[in-house]
N, C-alpha and C. Protein backbone atom coordinates (compact mmCIF):
# COMPACT_ATOMS: atom_id res chain seq x y z
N UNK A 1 78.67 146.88 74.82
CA UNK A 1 78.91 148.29 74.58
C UNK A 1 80.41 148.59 74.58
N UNK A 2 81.11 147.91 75.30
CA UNK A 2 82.74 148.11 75.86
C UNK A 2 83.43 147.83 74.77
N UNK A 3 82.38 146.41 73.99
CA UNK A 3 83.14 146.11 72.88
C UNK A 3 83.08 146.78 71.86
N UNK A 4 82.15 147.74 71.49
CA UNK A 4 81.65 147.67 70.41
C UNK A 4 82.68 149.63 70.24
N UNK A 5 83.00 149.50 71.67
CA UNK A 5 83.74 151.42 71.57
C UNK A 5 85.17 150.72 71.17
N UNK A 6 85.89 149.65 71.79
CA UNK A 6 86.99 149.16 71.22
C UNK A 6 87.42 148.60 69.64
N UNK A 7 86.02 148.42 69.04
CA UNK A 7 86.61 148.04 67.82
C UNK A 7 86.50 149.31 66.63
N UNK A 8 85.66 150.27 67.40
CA UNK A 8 85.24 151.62 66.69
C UNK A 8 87.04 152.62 66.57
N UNK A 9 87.48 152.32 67.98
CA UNK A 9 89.05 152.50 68.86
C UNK A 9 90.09 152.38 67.66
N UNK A 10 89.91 150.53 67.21
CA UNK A 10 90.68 149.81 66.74
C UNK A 10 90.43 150.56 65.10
N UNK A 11 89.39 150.64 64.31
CA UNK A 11 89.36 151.00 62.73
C UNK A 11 89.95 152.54 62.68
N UNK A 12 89.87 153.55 63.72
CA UNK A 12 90.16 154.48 63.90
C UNK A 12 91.64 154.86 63.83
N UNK A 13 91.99 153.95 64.93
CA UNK A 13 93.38 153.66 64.74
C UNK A 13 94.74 153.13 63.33
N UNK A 14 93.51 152.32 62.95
CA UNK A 14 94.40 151.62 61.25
C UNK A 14 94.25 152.60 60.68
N UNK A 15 92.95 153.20 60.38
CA UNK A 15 92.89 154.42 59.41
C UNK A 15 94.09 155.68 59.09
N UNK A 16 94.42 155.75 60.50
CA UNK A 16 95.31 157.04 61.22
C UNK A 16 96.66 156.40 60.35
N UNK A 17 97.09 155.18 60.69
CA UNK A 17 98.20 154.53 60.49
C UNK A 17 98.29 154.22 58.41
N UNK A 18 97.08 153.86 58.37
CA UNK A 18 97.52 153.71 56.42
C UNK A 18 97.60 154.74 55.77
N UNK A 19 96.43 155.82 56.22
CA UNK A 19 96.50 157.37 55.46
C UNK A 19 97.61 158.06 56.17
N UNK A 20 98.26 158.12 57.25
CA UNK A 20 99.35 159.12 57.64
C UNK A 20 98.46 160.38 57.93
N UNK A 21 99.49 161.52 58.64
CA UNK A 21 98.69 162.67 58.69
C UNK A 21 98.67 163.58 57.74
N UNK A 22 99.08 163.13 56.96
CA UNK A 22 98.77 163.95 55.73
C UNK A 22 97.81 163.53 55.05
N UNK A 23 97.45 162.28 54.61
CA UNK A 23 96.12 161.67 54.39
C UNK A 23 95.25 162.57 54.97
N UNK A 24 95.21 162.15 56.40
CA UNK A 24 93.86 163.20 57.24
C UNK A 24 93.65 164.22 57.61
N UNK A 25 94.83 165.23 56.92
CA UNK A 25 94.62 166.49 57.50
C UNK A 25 94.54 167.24 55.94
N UNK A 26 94.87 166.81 55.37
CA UNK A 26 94.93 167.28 53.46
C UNK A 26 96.38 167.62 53.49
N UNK A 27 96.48 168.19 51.97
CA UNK A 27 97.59 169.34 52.03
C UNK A 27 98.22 170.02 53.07
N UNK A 28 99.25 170.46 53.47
CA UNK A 28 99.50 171.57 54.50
C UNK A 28 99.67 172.77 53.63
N UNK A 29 100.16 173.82 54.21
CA UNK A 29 100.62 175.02 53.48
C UNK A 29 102.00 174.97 53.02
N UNK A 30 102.51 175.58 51.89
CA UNK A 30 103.76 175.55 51.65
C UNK A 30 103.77 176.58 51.17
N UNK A 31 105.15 177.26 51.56
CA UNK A 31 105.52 178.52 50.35
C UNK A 31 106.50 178.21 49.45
N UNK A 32 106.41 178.66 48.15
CA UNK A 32 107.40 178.46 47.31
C UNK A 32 108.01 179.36 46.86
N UNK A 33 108.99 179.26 46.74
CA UNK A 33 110.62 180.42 45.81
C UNK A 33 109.49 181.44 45.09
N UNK A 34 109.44 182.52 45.67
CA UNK A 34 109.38 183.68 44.17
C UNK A 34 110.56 183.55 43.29
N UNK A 35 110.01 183.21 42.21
CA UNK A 35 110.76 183.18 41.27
C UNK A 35 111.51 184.82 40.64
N UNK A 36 111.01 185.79 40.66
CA UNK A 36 111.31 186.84 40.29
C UNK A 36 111.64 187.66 41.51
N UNK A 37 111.84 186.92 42.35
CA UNK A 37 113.59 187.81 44.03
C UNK A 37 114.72 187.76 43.54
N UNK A 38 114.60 189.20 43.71
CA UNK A 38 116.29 189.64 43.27
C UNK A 38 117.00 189.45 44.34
N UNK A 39 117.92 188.78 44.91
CA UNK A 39 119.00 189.37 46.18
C UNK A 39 119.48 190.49 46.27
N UNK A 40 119.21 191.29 47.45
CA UNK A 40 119.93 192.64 47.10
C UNK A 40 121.45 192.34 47.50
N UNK A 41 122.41 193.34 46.40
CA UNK A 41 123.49 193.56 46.78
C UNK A 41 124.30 194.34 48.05
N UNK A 42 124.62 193.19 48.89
CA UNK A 42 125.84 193.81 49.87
C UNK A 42 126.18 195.04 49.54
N UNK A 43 126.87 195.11 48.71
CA UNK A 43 127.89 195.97 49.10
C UNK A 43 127.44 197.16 48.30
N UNK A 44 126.08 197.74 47.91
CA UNK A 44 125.13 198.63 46.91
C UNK A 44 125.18 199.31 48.46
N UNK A 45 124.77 200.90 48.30
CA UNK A 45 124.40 201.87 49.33
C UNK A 45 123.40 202.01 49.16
N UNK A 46 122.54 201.98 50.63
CA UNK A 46 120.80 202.55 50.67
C UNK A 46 120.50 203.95 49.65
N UNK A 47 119.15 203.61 49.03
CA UNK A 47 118.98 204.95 48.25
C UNK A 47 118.46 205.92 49.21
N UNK A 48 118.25 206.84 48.41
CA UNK A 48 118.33 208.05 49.33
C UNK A 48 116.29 209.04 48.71
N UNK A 49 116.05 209.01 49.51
CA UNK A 49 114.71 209.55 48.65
C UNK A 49 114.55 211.10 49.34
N UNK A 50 113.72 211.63 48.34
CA UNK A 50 113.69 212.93 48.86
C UNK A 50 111.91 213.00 49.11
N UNK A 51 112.08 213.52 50.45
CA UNK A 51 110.57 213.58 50.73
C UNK A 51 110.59 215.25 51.34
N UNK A 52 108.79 215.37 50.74
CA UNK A 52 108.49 217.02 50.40
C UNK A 52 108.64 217.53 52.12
N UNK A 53 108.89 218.98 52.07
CA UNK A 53 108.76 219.62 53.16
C UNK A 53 107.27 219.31 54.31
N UNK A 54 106.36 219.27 53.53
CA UNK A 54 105.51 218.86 53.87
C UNK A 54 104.07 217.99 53.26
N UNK A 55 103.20 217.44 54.44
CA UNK A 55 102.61 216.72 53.29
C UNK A 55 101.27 217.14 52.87
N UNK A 56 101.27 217.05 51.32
CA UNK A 56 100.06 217.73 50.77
C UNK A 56 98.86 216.79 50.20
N UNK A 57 97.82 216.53 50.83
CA UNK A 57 97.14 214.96 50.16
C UNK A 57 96.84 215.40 48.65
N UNK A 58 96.93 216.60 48.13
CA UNK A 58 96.28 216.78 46.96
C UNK A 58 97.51 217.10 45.96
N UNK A 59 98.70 216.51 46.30
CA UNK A 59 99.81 216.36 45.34
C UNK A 59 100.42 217.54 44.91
N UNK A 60 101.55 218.16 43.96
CA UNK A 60 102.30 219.22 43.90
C UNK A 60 100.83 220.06 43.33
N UNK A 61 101.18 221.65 43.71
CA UNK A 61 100.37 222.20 43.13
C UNK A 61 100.90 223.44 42.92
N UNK A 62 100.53 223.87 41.24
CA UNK A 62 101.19 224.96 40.46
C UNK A 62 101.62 226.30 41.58
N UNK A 63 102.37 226.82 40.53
CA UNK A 63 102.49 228.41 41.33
C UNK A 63 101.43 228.81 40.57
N UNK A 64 101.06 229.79 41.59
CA UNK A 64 99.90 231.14 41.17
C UNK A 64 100.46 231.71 40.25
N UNK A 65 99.59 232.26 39.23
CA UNK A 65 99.42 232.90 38.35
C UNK A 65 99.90 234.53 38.63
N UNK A 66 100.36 235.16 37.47
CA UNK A 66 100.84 236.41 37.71
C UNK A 66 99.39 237.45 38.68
N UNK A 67 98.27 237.24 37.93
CA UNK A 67 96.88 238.07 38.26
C UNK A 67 96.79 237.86 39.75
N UNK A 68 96.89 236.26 40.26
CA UNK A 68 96.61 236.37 41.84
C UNK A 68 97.92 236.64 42.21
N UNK A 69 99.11 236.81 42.21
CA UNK A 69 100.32 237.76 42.96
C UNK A 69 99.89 238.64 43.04
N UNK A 70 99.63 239.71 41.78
CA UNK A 70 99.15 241.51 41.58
C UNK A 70 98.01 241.40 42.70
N UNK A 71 96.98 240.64 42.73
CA UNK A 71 95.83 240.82 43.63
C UNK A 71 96.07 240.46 45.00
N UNK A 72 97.29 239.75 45.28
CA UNK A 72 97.53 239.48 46.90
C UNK A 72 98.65 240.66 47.00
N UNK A 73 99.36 241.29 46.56
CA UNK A 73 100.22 242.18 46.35
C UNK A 73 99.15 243.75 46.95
N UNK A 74 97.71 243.64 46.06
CA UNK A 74 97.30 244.77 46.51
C UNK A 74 96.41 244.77 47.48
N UNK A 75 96.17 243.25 48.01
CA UNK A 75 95.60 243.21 48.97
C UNK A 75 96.03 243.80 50.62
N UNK A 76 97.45 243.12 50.36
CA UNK A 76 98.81 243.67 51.36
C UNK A 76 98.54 245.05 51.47
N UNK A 77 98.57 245.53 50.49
CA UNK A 77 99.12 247.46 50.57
C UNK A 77 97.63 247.65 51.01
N UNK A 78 95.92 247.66 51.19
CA UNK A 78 95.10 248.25 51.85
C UNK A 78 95.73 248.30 53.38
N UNK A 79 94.65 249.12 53.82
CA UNK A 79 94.80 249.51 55.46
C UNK A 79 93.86 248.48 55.93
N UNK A 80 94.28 248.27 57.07
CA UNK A 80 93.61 247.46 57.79
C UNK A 80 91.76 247.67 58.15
N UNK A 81 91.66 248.28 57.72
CA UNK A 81 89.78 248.44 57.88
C UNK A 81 88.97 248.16 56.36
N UNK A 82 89.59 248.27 55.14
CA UNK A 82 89.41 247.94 54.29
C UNK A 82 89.76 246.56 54.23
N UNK A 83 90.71 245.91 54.55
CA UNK A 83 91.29 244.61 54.73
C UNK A 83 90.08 243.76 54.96
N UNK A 84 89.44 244.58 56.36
CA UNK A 84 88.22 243.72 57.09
C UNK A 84 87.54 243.39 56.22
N UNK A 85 87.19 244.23 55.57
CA UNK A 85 86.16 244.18 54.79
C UNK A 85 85.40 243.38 53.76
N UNK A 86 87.09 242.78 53.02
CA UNK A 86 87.39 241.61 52.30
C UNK A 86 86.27 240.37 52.58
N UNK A 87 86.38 240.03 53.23
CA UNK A 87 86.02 238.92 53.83
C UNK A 87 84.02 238.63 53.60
N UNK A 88 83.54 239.83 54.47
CA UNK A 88 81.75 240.23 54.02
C UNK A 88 81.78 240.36 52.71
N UNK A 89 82.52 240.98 51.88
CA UNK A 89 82.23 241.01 50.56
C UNK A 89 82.30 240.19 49.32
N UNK A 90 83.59 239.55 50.00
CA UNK A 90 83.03 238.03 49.33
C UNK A 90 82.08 237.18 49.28
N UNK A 91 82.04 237.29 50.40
CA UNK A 91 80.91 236.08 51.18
C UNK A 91 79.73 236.64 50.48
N UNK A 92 79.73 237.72 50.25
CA UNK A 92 78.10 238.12 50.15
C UNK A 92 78.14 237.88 48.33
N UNK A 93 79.31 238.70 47.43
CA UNK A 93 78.76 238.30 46.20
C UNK A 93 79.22 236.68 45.55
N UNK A 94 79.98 236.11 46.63
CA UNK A 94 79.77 234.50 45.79
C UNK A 94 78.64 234.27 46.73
N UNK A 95 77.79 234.43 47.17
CA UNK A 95 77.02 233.74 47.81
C UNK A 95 76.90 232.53 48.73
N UNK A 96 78.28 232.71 49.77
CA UNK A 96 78.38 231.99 50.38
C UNK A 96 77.59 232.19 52.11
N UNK A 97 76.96 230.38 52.28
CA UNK A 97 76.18 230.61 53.61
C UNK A 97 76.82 231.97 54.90
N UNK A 98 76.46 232.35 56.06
CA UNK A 98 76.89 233.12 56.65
C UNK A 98 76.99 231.65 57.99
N UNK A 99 78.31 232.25 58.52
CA UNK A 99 78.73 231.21 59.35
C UNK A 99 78.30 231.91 60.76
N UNK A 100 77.75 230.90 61.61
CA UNK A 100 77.02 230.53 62.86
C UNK A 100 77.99 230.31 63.61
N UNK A 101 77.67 231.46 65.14
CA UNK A 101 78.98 231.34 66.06
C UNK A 101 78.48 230.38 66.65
N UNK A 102 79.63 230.10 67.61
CA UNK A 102 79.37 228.67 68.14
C UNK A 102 79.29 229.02 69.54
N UNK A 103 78.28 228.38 70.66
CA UNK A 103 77.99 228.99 71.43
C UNK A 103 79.18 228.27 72.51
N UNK A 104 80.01 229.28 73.18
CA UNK A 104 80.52 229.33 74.35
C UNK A 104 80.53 228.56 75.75
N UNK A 105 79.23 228.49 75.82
CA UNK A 105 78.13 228.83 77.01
C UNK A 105 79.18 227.45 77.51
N UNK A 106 79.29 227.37 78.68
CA UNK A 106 79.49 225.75 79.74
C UNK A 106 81.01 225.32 79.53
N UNK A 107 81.57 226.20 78.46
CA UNK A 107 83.09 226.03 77.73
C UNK A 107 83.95 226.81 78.79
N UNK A 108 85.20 226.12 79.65
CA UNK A 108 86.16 226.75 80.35
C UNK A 108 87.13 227.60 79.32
N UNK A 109 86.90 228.97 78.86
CA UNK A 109 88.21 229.07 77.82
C UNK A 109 89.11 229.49 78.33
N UNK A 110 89.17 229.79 79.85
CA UNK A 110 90.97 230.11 80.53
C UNK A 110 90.40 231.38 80.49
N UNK A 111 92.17 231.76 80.80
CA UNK A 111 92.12 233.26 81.27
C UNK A 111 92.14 234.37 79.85
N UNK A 112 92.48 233.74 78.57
CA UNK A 112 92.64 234.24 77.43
C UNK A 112 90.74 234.30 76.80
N UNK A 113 90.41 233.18 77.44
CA UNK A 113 88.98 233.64 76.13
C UNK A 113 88.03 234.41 76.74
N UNK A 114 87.51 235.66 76.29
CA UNK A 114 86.72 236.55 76.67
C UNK A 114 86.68 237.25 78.41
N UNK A 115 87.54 237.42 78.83
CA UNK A 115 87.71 238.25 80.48
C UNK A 115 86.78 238.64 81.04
N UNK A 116 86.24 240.00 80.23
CA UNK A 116 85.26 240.58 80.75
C UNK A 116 83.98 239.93 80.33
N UNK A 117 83.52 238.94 79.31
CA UNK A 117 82.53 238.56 79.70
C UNK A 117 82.06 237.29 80.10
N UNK A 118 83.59 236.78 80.12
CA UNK A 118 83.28 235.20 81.08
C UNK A 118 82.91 235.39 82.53
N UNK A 119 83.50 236.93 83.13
CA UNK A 119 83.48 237.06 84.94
C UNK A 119 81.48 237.21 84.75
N UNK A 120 81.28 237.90 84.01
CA UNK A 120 79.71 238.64 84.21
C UNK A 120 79.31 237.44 83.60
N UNK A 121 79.11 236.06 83.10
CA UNK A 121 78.40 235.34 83.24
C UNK A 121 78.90 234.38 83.90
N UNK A 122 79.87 234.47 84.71
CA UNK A 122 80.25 233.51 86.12
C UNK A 122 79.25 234.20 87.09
N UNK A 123 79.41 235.61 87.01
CA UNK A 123 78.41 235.91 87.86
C UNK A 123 76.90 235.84 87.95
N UNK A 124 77.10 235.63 86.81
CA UNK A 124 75.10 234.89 86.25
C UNK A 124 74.97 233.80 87.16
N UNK A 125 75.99 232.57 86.90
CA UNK A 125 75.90 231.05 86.50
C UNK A 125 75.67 231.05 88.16
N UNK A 126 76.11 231.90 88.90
CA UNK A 126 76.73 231.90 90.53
C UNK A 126 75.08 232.53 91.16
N UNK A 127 74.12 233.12 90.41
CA UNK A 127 72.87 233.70 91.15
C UNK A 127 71.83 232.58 90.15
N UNK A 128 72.06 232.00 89.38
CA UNK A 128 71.29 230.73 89.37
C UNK A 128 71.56 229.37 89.43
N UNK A 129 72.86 229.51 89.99
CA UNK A 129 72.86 227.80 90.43
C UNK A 129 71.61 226.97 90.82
N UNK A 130 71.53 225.92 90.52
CA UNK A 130 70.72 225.06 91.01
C UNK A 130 70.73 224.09 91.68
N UNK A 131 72.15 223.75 90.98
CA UNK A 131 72.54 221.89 91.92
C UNK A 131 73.99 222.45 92.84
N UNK A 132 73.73 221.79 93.60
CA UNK A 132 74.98 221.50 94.70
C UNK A 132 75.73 220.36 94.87
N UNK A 133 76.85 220.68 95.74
CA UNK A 133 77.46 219.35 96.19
C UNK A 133 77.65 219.42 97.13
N UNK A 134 77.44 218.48 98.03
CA UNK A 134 78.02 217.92 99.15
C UNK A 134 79.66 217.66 99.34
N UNK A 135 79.68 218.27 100.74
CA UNK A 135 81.05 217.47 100.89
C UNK A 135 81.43 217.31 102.26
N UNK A 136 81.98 216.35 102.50
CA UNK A 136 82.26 215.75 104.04
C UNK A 136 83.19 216.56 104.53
N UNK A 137 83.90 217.52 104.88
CA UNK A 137 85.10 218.23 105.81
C UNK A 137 85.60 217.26 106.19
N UNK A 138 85.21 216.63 107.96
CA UNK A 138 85.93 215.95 108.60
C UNK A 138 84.75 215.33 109.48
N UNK A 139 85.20 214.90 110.67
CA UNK A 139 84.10 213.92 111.22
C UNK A 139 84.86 213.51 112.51
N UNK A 140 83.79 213.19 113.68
CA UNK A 140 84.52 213.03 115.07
C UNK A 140 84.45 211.22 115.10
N UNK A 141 86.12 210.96 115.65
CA UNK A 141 86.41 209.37 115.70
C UNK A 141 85.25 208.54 116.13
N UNK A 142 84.78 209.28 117.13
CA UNK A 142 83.85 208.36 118.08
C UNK A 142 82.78 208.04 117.04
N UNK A 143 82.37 209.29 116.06
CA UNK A 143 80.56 209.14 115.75
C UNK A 143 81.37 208.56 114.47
N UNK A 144 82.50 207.69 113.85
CA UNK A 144 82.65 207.11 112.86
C UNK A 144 81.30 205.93 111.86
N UNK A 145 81.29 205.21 112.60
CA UNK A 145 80.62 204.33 112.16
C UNK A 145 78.74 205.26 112.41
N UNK A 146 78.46 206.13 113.02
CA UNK A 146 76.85 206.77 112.63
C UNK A 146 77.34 207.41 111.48
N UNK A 147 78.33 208.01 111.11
CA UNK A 147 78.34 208.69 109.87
C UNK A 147 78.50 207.81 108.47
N UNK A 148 78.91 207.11 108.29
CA UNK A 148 79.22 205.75 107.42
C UNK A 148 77.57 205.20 107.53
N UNK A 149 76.86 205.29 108.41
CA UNK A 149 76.03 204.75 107.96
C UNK A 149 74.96 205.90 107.29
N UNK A 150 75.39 207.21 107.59
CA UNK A 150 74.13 208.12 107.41
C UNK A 150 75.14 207.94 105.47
N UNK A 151 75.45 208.03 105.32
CA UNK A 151 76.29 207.93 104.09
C UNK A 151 75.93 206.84 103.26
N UNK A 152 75.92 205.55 103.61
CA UNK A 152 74.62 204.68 103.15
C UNK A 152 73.48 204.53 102.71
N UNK A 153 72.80 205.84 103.64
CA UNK A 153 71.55 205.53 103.45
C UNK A 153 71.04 206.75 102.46
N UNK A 154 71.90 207.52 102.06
CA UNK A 154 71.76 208.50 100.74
C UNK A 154 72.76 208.22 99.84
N UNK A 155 73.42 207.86 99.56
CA UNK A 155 74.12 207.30 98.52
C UNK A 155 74.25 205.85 97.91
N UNK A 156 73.84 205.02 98.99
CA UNK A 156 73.57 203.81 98.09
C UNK A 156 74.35 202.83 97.83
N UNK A 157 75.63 203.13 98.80
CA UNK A 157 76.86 202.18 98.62
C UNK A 157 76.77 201.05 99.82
N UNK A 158 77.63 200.53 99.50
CA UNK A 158 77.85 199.10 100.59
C UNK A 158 78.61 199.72 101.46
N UNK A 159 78.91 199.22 102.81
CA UNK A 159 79.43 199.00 103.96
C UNK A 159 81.04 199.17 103.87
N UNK A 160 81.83 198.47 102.60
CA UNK A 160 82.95 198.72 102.26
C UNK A 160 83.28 199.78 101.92
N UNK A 161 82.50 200.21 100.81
CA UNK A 161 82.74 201.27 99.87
C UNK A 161 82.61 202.65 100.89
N UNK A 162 81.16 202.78 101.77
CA UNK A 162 80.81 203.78 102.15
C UNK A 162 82.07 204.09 103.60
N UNK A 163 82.50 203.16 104.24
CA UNK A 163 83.90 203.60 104.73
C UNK A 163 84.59 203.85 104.22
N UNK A 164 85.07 203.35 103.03
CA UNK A 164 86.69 203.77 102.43
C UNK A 164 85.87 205.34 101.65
N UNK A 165 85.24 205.90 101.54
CA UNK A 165 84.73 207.23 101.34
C UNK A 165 84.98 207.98 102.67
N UNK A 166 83.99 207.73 103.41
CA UNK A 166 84.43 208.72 105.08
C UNK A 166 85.74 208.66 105.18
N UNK A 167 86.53 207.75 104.88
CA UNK A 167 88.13 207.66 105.67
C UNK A 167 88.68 208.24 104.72
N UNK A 168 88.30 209.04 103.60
CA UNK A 168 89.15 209.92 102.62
C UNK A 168 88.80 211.15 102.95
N UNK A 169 88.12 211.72 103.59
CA UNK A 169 87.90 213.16 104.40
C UNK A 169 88.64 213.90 103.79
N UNK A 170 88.49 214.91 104.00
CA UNK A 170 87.72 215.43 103.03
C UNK A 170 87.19 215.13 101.57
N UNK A 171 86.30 215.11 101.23
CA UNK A 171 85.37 214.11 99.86
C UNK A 171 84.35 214.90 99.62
N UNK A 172 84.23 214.81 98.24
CA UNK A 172 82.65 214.93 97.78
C UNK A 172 81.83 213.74 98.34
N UNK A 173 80.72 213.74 98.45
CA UNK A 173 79.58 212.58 99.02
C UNK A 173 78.23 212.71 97.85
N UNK A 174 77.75 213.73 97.70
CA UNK A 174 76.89 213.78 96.59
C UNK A 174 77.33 214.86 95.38
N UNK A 175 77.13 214.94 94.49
CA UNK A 175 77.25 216.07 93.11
C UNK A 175 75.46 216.29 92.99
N UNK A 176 75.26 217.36 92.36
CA UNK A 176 74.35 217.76 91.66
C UNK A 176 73.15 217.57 92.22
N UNK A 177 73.00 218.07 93.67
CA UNK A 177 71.49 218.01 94.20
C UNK A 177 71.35 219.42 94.68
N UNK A 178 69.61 219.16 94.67
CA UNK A 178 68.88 220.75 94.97
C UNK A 178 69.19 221.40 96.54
N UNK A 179 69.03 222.11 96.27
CA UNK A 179 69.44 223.02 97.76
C UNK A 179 68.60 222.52 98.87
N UNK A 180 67.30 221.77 98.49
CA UNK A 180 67.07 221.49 100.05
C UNK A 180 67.40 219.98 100.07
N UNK A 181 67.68 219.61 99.55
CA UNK A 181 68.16 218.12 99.53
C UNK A 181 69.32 218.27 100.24
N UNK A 182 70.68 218.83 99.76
CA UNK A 182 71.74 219.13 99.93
C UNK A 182 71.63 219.68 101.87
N UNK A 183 70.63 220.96 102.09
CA UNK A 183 70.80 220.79 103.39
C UNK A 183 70.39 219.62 104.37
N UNK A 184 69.47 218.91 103.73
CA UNK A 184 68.99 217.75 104.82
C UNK A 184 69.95 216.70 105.21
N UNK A 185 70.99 216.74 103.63
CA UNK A 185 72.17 215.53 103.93
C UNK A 185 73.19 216.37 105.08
N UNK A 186 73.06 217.47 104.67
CA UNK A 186 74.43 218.46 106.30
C UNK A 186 73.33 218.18 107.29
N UNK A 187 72.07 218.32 107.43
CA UNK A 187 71.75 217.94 108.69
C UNK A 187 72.11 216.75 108.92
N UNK A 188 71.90 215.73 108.74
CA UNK A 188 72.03 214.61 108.82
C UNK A 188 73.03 213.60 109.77
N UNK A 189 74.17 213.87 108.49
CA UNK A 189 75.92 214.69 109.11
C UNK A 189 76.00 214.85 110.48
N UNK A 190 75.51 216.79 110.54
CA UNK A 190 75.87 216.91 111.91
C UNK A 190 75.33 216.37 113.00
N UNK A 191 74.08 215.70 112.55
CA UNK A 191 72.96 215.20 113.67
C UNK A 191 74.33 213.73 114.10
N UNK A 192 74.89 213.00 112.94
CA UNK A 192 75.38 212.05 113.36
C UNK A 192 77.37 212.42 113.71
N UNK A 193 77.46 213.65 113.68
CA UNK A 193 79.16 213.86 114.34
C UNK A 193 79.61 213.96 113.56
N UNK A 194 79.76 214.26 111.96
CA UNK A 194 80.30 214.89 111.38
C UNK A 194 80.04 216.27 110.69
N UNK A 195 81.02 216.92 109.83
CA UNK A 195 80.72 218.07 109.41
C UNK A 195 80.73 217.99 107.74
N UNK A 196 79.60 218.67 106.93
CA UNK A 196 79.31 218.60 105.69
C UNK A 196 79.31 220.47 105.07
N UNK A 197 79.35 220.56 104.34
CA UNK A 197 79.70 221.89 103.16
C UNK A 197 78.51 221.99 102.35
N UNK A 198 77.87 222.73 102.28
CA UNK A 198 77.63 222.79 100.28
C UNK A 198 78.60 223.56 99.38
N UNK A 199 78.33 222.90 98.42
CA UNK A 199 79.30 224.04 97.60
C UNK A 199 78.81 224.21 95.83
């Protein structure tokens, strides 16, 4: 067998040696001279291009016609309630769909979008809450390790994890549970020396 890998060794070897590696690997890559490279000239100055104010994907486009000036001209001079108006009346004799508001609802828009009726459905959202959260306040040194474990055993974490949570005190511990769920985990808590929130 010893012999028979050494002489397999040995033809392997001559082969390598009469074909070269170019024999056994083929061709390599080469690039050749473009023939049609210009050298640029030294001592020529960069051109200079003029690019548009801005960019338009649909390329230069004419000036308006004298008829739409006169008609944006007299659009300007109505009063503003006729102005409004513009808009339904188009829509209605080209027959275009009627556009669908977009609902609000669960959207933070700040202090700018709708005031008076974001407070009155905060005040909705606030008499039907449903889910709660938990949250740890603080916790007494001694009952450390009963609370880490009551923390375990509703959340589901390991031994590592569920300390490096208690030792960030104040913390969320659960999101999005029902109100009596939420109080059984504060009992829990205080039964084991610490103090819990809903919120």
């Amino acid at each position: 067998m010893r012999l028979q890998s050494m002489k397999l060794d040995l033809v392997v070897r001559s082969a390598y040696v009469r074909l070269g590696l170019r024999g056994i690997t083929g061709p390599l890559q080469t690039r050749s001279f473009q023939h049609d490279f210009v050298p640029r000239d030294p001592k020529a100055k960069p051109k200079k291009y003029k690019y548009p104010a801005f960019y338009d994907p649909y390329g230069p486009r004419p000036p308006p016609s004298d008829k739409i000036i006169q008609l944006a001209e007299r659009i300007a001079g109505l009063p503003a309630e006729e102005r409004a108006q513009i808009g339904p009346a188009l829509q209605e004799r080209l027959k275009h769909p009627k556009m669908q508001t977009i609902s609000t609802e669960g959207m933070d828009l700040g202090p700018q979008g709708g005031a008076g009726a974001g407070s009155a459905k905060a005040e909705e959202k606030k008499a039907e809450k449903t889910a709660f959260d938990v949250k740890l306040e603080k916790f007494d040194a001694a009952a450390k390790i009963k609370v880490i474990k009551e923390v375990r055993a509703f959340t589901n974490l390991g031994l590592k994890e569920a300390k490096d949570l208690v030792e960030k005190a104040p913390i969320l511990l659960k999101q999005g549970v029902t109100k009596e769920e939420a109080n059984g985990i504060i009992e829990k808590i205080k039964a084991a020396g610490g103090v819990a929130v809903m919120e």
